[in-house]
C-alpha atoms as a PDB file:
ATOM      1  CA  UNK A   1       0.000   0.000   0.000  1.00  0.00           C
ATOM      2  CA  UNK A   2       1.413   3.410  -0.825  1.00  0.00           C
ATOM      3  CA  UNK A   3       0.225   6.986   0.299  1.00  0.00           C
ATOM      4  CA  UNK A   4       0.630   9.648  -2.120  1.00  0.00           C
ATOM      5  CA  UNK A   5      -0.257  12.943  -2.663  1.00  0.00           C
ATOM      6  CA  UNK A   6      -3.089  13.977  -5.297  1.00  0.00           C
ATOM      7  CA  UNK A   7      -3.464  14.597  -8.694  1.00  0.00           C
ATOM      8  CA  UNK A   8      -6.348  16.042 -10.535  1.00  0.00           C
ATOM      9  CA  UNK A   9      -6.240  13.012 -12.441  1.00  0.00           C
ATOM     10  CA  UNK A  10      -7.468  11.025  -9.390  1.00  0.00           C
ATOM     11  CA  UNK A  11     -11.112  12.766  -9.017  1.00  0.00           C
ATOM     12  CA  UNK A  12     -12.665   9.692 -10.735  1.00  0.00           C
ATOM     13  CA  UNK A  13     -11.825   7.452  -8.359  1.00  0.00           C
ATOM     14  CA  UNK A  14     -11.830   9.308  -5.073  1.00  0.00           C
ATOM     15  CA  UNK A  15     -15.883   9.866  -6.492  1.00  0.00           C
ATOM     16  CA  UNK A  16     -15.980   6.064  -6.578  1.00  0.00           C
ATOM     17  CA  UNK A  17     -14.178   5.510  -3.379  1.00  0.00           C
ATOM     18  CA  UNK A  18     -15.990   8.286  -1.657  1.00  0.00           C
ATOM     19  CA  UNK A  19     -19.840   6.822  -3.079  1.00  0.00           C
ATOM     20  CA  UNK A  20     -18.794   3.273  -2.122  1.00  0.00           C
ATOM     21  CA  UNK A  21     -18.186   4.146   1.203  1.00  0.00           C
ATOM     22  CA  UNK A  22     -20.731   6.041   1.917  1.00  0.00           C
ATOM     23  CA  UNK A  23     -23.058   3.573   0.172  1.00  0.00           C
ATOM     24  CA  UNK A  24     -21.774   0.937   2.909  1.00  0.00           C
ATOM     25  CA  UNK A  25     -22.810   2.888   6.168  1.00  0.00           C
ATOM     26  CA  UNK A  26     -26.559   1.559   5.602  1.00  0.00           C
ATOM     27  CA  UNK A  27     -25.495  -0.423   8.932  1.00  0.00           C
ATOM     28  CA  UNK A  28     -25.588   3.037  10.387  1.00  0.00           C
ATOM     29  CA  UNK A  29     -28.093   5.679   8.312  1.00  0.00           C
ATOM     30  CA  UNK A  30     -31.251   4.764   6.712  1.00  0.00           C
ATOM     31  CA  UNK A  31     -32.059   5.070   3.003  1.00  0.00           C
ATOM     32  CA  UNK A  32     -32.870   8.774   2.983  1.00  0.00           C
ATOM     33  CA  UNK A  33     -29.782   9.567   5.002  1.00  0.00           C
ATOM     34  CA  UNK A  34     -27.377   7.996   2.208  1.00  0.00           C
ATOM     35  CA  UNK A  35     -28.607   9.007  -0.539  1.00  0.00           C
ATOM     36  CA  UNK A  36     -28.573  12.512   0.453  1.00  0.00           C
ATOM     37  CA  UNK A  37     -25.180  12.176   1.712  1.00  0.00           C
ATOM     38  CA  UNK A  38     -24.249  10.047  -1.430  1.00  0.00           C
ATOM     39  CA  UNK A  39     -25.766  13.281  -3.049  1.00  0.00           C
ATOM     40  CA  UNK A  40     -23.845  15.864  -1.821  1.00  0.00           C
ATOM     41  CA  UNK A  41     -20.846  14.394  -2.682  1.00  0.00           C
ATOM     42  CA  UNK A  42     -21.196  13.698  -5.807  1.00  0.00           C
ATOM     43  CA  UNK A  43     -20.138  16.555  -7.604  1.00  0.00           C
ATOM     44  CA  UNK A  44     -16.798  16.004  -9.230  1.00  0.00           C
ATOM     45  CA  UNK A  45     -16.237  19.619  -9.479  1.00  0.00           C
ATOM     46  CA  UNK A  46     -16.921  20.488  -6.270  1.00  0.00           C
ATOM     47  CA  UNK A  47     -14.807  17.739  -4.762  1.00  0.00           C
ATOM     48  CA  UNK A  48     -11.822  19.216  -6.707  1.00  0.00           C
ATOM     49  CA  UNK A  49     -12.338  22.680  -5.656  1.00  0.00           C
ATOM     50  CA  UNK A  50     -12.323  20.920  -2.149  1.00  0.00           C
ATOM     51  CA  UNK A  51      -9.026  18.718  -2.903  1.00  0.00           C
ATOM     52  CA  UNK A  52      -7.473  21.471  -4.061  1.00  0.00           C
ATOM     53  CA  UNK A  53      -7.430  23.588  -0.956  1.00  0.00           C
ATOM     54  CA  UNK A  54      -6.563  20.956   1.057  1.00  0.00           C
ATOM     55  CA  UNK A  55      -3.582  18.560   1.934  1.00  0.00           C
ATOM     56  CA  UNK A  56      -4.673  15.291   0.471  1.00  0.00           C
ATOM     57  CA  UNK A  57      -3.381  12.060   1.009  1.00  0.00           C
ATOM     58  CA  UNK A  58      -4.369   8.769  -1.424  1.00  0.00           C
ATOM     59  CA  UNK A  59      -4.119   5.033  -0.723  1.00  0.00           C
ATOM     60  CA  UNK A  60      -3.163   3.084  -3.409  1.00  0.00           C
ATOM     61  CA  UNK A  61      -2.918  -0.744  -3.455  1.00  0.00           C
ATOM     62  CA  UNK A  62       0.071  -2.612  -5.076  1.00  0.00           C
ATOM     63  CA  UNK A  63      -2.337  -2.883  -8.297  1.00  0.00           C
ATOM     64  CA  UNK A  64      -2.885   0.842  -8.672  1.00  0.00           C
ATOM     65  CA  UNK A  65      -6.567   0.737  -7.168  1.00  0.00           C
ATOM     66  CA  UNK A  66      -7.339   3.659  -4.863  1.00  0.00           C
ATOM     67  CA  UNK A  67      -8.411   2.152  -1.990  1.00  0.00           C
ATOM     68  CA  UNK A  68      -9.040   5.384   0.584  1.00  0.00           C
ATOM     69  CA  UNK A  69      -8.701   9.515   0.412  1.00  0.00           C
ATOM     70  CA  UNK A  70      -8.167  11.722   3.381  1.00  0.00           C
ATOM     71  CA  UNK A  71      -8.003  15.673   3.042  1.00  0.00           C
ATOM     72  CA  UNK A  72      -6.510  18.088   5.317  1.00  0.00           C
ATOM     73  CA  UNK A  73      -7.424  21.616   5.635  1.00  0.00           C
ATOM     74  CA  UNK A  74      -4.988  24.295   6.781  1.00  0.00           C
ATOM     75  CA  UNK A  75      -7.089  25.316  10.172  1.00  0.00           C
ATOM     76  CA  UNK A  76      -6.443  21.482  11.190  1.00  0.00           C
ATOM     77  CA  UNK A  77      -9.969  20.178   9.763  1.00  0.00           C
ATOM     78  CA  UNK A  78      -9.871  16.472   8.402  1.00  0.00           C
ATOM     79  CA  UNK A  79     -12.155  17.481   5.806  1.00  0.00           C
ATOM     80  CA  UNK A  80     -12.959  14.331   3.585  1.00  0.00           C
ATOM     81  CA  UNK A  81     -11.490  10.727   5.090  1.00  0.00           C
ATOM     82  CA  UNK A  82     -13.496   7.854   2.945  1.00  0.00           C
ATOM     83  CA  UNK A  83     -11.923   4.096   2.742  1.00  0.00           C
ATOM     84  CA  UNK A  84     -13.360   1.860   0.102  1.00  0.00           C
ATOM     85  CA  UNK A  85     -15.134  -0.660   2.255  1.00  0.00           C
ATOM     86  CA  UNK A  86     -13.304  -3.545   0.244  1.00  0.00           C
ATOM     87  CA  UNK A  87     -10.678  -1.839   2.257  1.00  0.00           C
ATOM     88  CA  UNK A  88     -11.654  -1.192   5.479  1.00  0.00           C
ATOM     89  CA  UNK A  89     -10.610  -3.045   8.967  1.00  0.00           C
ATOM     90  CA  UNK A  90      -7.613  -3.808   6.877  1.00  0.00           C
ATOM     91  CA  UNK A  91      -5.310  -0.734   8.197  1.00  0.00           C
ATOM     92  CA  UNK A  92      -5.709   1.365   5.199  1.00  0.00           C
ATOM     93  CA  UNK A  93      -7.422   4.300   7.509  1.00  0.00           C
ATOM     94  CA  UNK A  94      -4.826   3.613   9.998  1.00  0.00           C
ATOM     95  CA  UNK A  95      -2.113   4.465   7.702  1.00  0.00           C
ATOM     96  CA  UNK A  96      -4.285   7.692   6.243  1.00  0.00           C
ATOM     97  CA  UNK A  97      -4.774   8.774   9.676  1.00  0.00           C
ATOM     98  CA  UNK A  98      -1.264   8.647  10.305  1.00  0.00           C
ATOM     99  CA  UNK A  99       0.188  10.668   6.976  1.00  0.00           C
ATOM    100  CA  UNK A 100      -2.605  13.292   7.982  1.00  0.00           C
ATOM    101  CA  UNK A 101      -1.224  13.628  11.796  1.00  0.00           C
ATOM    102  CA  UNK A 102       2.571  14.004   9.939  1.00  0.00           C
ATOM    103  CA  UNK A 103       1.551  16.611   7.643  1.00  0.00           C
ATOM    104  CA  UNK A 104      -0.426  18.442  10.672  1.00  0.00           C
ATOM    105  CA  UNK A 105       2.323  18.448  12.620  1.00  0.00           C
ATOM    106  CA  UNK A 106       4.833  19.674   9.793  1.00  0.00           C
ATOM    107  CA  UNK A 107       2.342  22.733   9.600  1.00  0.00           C
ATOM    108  CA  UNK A 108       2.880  23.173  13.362  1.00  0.00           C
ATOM    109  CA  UNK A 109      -0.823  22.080  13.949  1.00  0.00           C
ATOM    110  CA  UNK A 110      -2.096  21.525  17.909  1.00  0.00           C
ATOM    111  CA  UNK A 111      -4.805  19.462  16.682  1.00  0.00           C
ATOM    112  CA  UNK A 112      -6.852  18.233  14.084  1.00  0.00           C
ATOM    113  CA  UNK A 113     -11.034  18.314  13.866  1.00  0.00           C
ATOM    114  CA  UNK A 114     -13.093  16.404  12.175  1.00  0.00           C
ATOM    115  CA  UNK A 115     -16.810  15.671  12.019  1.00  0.00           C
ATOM    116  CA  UNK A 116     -16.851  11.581  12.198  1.00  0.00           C
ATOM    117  CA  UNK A 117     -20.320   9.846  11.122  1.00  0.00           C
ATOM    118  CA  UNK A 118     -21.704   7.430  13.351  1.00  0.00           C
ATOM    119  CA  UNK A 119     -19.925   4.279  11.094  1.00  0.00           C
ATOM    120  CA  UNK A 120     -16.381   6.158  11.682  1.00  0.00           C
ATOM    121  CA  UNK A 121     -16.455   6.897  15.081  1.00  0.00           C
ATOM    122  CA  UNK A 122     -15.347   4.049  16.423  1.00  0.00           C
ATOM    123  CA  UNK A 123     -12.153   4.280  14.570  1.00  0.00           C
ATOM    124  CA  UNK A 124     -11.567   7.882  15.068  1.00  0.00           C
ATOM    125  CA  UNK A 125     -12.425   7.253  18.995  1.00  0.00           C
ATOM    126  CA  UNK A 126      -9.841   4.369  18.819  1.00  0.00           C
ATOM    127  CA  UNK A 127      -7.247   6.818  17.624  1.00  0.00           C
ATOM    128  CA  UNK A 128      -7.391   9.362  20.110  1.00  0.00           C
ATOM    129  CA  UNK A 129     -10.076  11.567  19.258  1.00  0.00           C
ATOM    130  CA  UNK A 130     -12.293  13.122  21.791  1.00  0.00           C
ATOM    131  CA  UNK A 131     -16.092  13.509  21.013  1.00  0.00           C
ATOM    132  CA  UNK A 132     -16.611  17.554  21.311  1.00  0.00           C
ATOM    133  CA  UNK A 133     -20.516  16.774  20.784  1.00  0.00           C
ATOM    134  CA  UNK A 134     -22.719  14.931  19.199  1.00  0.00           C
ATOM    135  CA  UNK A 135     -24.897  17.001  16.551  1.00  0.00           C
ATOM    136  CA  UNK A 136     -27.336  16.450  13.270  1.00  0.00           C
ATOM    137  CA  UNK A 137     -26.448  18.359  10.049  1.00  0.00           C
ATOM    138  CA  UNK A 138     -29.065  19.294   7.036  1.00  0.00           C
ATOM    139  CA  UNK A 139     -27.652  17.276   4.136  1.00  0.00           C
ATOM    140  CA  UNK A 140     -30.087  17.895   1.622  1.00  0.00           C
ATOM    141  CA  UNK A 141     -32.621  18.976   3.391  1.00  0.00           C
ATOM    142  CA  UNK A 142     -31.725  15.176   5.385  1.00  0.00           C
ATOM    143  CA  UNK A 143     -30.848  15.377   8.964  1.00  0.00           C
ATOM    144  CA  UNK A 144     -27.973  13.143   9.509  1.00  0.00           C
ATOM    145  CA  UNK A 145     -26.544  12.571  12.738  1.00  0.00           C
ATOM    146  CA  UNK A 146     -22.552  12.407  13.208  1.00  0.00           C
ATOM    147  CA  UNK A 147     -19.759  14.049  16.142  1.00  0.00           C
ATOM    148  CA  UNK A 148     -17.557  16.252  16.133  1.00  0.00           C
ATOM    149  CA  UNK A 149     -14.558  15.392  17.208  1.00  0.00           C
ATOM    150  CA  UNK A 150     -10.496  16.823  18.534  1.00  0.00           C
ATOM    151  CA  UNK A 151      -7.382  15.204  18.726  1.00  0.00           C
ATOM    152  CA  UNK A 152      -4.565  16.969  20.762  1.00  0.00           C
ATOM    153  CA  UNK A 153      -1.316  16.488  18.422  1.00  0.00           C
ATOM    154  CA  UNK A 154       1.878  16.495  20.326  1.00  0.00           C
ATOM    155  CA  UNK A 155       4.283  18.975  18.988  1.00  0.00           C
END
């Protein structure tokens, strides 16, 4: 597995990763709740303008397939952080995770935010992220329940 930076040539799959994994958290979200989340991600545009102002990190598998995306904004936000579920539980997020945490610290980051949906927080909570609150956000007019989160970095 490598993790590389991004390309604009990799917006076709980080869409596919992105859908697929949200597409998986039916465990966690009913039908409405995906699809509108499904939805407002699925601009290819818009996730490019987003990639672009952030610090973005790809996993790649030894075959070339993209197997997980993480995006780092300069006020310490983990913006986008998606692992193609043919992926997950297999360290992939792990290793994401960690290249995001380097990068913060590089930029002399304290911490790093995020807001985790209920099917991530687990792992985030695993890693050393505190729950700030839970909250629901208006995704499509959907309310969709996730938590933000903090991790303390140590500089």
């Amino acid at each position: 597995m490598e993790i590389r930076g991004y390309s604009p040539e990799d917006i076709e799959n980080i869409h596919s990763v992105i859908q697929r994994s949200v597409r998986a958290a039916y465990a966690y979200y009913k039908t409405d709740q995906i699809n509108a989340w499904a939805a407002a991600l699925d601009d290819k545009k818009m996730l490019q303008n987003r990639l672009a102002k952030s610090d973005v990190k790809i996993a790649v598998d030894n075959g070339g397939r993209t197997a997980g995306v993480a995006s780092l904004l300069n006020d310490g936000v983990l913006d986008l952080f998606y692992v193609d579920p043919c992926y997950q539980r297999k360290g992939v997020g792990s290793r994401l995770l960690l290249e995001i945490e380097k990068s913060a610290l590089t930029d002399q980051l304290n911490f790093i935010e995020t807001e985790a949906s209920v099917s991530a927080f687990s792992f985030f909570k695993g890693k050393g992220f505190k729950q700030i609150r839970s909250q629901h956000k208006l995704v499509q007019e959907i309310s969709i329940k996730n938590y933000q989160m903090c991790k303390k970095l140590n500089n």
